[in-house]
C-alpha atoms as a PDB file:
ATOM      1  CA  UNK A   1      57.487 100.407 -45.815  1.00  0.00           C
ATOM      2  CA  UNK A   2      60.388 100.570 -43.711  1.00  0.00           C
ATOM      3  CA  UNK A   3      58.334 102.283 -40.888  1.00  0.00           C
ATOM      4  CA  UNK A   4      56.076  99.068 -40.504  1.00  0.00           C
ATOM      5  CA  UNK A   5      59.600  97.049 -40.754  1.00  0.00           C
ATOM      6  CA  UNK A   6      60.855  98.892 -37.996  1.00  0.00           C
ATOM      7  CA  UNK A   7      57.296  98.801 -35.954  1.00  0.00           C
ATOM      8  CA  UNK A   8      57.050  94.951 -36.363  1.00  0.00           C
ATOM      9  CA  UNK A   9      60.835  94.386 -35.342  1.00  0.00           C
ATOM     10  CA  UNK A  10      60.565  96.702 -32.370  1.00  0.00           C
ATOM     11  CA  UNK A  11      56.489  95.030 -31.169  1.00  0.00           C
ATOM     12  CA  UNK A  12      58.678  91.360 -31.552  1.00  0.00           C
ATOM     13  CA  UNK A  13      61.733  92.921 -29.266  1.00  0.00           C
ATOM     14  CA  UNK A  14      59.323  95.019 -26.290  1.00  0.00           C
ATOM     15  CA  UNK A  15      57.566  91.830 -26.341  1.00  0.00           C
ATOM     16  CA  UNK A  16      60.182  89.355 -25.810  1.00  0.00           C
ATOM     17  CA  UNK A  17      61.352  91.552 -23.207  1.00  0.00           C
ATOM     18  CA  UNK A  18      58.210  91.660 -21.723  1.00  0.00           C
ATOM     19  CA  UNK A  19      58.463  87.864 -21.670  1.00  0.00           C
ATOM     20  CA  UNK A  20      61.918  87.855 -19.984  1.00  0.00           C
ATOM     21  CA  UNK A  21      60.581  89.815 -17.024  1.00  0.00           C
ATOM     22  CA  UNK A  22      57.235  87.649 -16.710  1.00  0.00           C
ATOM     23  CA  UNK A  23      59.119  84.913 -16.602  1.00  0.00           C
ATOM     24  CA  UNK A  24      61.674  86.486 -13.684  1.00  0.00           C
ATOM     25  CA  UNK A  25      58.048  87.084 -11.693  1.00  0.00           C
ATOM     26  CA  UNK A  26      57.082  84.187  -9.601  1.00  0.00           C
ATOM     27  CA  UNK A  27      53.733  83.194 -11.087  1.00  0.00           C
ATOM     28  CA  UNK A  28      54.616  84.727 -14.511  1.00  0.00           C
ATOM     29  CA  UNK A  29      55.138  82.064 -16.462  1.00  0.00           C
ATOM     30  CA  UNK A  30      51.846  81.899 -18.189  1.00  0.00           C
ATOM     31  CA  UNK A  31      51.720  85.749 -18.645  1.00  0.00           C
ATOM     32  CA  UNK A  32      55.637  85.479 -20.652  1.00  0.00           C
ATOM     33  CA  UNK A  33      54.028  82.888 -22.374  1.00  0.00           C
ATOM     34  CA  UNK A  34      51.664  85.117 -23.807  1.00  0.00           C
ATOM     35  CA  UNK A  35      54.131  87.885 -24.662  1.00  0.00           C
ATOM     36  CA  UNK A  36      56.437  85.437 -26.245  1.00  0.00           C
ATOM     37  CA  UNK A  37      53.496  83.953 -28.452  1.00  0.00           C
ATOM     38  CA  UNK A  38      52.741  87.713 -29.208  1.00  0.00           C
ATOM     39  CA  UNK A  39      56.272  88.235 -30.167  1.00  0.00           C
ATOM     40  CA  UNK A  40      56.376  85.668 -32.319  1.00  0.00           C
ATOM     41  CA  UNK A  41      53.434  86.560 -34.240  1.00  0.00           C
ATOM     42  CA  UNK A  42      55.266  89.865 -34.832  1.00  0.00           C
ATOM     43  CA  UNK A  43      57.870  88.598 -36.096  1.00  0.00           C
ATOM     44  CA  UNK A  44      56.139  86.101 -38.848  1.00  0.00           C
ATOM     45  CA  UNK A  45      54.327  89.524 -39.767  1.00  0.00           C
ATOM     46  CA  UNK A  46      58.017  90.712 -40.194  1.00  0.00           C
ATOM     47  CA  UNK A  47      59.058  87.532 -42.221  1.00  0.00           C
ATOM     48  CA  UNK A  48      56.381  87.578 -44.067  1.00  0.00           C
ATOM     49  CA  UNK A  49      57.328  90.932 -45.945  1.00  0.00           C
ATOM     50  CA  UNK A  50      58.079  90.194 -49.759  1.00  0.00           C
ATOM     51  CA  UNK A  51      57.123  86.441 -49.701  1.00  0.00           C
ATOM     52  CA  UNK A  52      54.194  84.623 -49.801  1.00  0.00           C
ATOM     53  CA  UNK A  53      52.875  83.576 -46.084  1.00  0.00           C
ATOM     54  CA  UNK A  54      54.789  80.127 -45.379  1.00  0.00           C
ATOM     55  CA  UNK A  55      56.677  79.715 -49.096  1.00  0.00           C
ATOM     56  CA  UNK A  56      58.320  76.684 -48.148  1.00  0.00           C
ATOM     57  CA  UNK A  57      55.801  73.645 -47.523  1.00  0.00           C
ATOM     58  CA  UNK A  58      58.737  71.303 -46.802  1.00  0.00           C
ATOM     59  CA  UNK A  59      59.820  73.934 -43.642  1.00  0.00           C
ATOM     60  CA  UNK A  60      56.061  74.318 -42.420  1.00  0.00           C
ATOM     61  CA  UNK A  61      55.643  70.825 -41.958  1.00  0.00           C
ATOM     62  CA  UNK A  62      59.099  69.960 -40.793  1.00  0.00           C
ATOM     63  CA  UNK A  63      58.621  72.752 -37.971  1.00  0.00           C
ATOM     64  CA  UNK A  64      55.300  71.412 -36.836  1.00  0.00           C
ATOM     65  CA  UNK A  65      56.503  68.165 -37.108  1.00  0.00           C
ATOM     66  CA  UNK A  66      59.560  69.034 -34.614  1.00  0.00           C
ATOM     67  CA  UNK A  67      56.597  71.291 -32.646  1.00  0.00           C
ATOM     68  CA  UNK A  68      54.414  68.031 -32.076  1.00  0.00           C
ATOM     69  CA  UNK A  69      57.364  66.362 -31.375  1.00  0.00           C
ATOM     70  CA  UNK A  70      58.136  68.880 -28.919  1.00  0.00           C
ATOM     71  CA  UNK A  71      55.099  68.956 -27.331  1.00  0.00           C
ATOM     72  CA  UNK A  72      54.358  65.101 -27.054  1.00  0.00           C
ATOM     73  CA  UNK A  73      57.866  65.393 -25.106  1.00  0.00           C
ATOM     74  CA  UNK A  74      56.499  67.450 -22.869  1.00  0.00           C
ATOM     75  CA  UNK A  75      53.127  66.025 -22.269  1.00  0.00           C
ATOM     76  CA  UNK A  76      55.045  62.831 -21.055  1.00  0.00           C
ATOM     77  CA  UNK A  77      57.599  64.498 -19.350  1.00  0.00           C
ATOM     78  CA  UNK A  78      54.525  65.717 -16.628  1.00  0.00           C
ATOM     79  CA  UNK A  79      53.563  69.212 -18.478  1.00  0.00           C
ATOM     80  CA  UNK A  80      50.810  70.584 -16.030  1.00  0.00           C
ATOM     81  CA  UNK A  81      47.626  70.136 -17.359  1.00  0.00           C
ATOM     82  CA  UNK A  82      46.751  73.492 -17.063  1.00  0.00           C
ATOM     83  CA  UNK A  83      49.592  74.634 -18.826  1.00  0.00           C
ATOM     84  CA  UNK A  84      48.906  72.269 -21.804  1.00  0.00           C
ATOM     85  CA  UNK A  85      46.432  74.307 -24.026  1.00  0.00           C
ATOM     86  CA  UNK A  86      48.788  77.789 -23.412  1.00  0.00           C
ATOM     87  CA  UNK A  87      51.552  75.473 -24.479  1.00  0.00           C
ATOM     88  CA  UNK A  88      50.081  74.111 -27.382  1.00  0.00           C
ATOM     89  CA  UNK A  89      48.991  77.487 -28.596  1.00  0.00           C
ATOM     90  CA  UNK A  90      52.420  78.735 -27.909  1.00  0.00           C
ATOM     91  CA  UNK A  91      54.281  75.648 -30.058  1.00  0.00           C
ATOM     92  CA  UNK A  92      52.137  76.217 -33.055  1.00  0.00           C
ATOM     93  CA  UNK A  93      52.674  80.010 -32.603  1.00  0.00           C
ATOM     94  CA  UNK A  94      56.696  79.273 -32.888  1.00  0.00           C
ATOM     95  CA  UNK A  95      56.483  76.822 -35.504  1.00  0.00           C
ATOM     96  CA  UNK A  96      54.756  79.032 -37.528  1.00  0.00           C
ATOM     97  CA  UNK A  97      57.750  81.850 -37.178  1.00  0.00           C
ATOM     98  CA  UNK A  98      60.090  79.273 -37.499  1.00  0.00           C
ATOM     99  CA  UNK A  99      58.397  77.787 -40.788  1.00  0.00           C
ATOM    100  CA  UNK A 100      57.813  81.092 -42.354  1.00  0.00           C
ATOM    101  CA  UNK A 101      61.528  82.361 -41.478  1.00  0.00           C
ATOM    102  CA  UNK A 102      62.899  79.462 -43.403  1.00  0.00           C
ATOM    103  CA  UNK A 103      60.217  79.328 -46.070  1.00  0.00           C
ATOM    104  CA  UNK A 104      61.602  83.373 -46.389  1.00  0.00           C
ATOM    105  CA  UNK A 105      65.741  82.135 -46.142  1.00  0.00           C
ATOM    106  CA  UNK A 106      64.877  79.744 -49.319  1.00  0.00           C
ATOM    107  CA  UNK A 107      62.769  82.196 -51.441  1.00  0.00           C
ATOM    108  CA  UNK A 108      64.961  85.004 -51.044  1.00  0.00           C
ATOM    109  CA  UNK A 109      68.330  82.603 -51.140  1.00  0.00           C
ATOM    110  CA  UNK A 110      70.173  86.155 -49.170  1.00  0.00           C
ATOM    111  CA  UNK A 111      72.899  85.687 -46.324  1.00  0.00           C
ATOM    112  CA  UNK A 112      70.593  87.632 -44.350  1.00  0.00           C
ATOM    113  CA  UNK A 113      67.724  85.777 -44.474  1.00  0.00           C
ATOM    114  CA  UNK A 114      69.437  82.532 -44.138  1.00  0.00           C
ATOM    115  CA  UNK A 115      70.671  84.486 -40.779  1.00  0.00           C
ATOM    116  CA  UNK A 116      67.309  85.106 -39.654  1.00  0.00           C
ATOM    117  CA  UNK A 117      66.075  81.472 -40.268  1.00  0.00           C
ATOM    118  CA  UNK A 118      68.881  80.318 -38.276  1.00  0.00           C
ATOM    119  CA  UNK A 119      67.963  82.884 -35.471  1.00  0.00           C
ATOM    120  CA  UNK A 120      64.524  81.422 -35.357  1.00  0.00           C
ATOM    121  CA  UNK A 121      65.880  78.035 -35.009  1.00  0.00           C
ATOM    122  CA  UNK A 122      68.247  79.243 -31.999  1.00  0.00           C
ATOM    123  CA  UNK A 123      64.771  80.650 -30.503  1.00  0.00           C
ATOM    124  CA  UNK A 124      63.094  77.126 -31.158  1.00  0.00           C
ATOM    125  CA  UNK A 125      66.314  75.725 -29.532  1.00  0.00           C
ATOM    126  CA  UNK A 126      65.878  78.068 -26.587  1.00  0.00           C
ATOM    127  CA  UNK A 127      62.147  77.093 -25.553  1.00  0.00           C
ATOM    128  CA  UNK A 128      63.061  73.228 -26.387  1.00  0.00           C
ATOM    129  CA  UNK A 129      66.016  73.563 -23.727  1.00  0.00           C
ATOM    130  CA  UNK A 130      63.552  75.739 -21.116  1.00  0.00           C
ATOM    131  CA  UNK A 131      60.795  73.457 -21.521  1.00  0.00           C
ATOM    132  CA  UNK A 132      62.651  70.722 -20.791  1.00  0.00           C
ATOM    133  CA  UNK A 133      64.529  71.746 -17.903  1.00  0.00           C
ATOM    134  CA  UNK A 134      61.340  73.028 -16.098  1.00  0.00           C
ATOM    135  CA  UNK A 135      59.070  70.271 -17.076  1.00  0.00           C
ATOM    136  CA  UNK A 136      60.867  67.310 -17.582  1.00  0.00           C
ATOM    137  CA  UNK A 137      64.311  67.075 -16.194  1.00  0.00           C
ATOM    138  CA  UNK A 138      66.979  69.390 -15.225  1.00  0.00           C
ATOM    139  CA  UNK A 139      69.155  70.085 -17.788  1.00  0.00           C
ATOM    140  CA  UNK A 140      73.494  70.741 -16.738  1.00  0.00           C
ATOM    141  CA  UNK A 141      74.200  74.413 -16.920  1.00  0.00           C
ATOM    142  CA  UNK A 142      70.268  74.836 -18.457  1.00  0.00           C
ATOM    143  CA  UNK A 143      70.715  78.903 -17.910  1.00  0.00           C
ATOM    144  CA  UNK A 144      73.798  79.069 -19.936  1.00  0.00           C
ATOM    145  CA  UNK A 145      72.352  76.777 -22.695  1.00  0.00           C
ATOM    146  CA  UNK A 146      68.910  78.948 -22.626  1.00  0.00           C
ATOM    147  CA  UNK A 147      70.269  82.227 -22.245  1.00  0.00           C
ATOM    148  CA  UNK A 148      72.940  81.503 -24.931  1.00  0.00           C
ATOM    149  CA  UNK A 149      70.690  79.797 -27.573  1.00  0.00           C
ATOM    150  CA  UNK A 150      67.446  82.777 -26.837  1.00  0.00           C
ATOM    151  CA  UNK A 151      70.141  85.790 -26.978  1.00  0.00           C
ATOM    152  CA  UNK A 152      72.222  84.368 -30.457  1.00  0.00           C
ATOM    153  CA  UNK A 153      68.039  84.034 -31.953  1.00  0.00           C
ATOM    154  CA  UNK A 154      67.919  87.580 -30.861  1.00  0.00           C
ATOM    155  CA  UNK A 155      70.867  88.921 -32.136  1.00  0.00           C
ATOM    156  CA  UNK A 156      70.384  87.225 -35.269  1.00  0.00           C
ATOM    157  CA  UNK A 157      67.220  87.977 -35.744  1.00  0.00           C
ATOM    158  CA  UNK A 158      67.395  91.550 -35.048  1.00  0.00           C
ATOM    159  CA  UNK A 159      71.260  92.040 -36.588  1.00  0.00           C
ATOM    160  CA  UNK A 160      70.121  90.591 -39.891  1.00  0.00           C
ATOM    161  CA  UNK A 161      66.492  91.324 -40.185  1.00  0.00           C
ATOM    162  CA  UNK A 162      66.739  95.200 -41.861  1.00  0.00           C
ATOM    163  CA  UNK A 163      64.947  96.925 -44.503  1.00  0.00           C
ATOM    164  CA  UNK A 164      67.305  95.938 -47.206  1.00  0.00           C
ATOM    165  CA  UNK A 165      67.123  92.144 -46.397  1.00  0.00           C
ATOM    166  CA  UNK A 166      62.947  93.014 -45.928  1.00  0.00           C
ATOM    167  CA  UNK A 167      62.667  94.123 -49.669  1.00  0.00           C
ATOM    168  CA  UNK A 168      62.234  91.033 -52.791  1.00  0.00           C
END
């Protein structure tokens, strides 16, 4: 059990870094999307250990709510049409890790988990401050504000997400 823990935790992490260096790659943006929509289906596999998939149906449907939200946003901001269906795919692929990360905080009720929920929030936070800056308007100090917000979801995430907090 704590071998697949560790094998989800580590797919999410090579793959987010696989997304950071896409998106350093002129050209690589849809590519990082990919990894980073790859990521974050490891890491719903991860939150999905000891809870039912998506326990809170409040936190589903708030996250795709803010995800739509997101997304519409975007759409009127000038998000490239051909960037639209990889960006769809890739809002409903963090609202789902989102949803099922706070679905896990509130079944389990642990520090931890409430950690990791938070961490996926940051992440959300992260994208919602990229997207914006690149698509609709620039954003003051945008790097800090990504950087910061993506590397505290990380930390969190990672920091708080161990075998202990993965058991019931």
């Amino acid at each position: 059990a704590e071998r697949g823990f560790y094998w989800n935790l580590g797919v999410a992490l090579l793959l987010s870094l696989l997304g950071d260096v896409a998106l350093m790659v002129p050209g690589g943006f849809v590519p990082g999307l990919a990894a980073f929509l790859l990521a974050h289906l490891a890491y719903i596999a991860l939150f999905k250990r000891g809870v039912p998939w998506f326990p809170s149906r409040g936190a589903l449907v708030l996250t795709l709510a803010v995800g739509v939200g997101m997304y519409a946003f975007l759409w009127q901001g000038g998000l490239p049409v051909g960037l639209r269906a990889p960006v769809a795919a890739y809002v409903v692929a963090i609202s789902l890790m989102t949803a099922q990360a706070l679905g896990r905080a509130r079944a389990l009720g642990t520090r931890g988990a409430w950690l990791v929920a938070a961490g996926a929030c940051c992440f959300m936070l992260s994208d919602a401050l990229l997207a914006t800056n690149r698509f609709v308007q620039p954003l003051p100090l945008a790097a800090l504000w990504v950087l910061a917000s993506y590397y505290i979801a990380q930390l969190l995430i990672a920091a708080c997400a161990r075998p202990v907090w993965a058991k019931p």
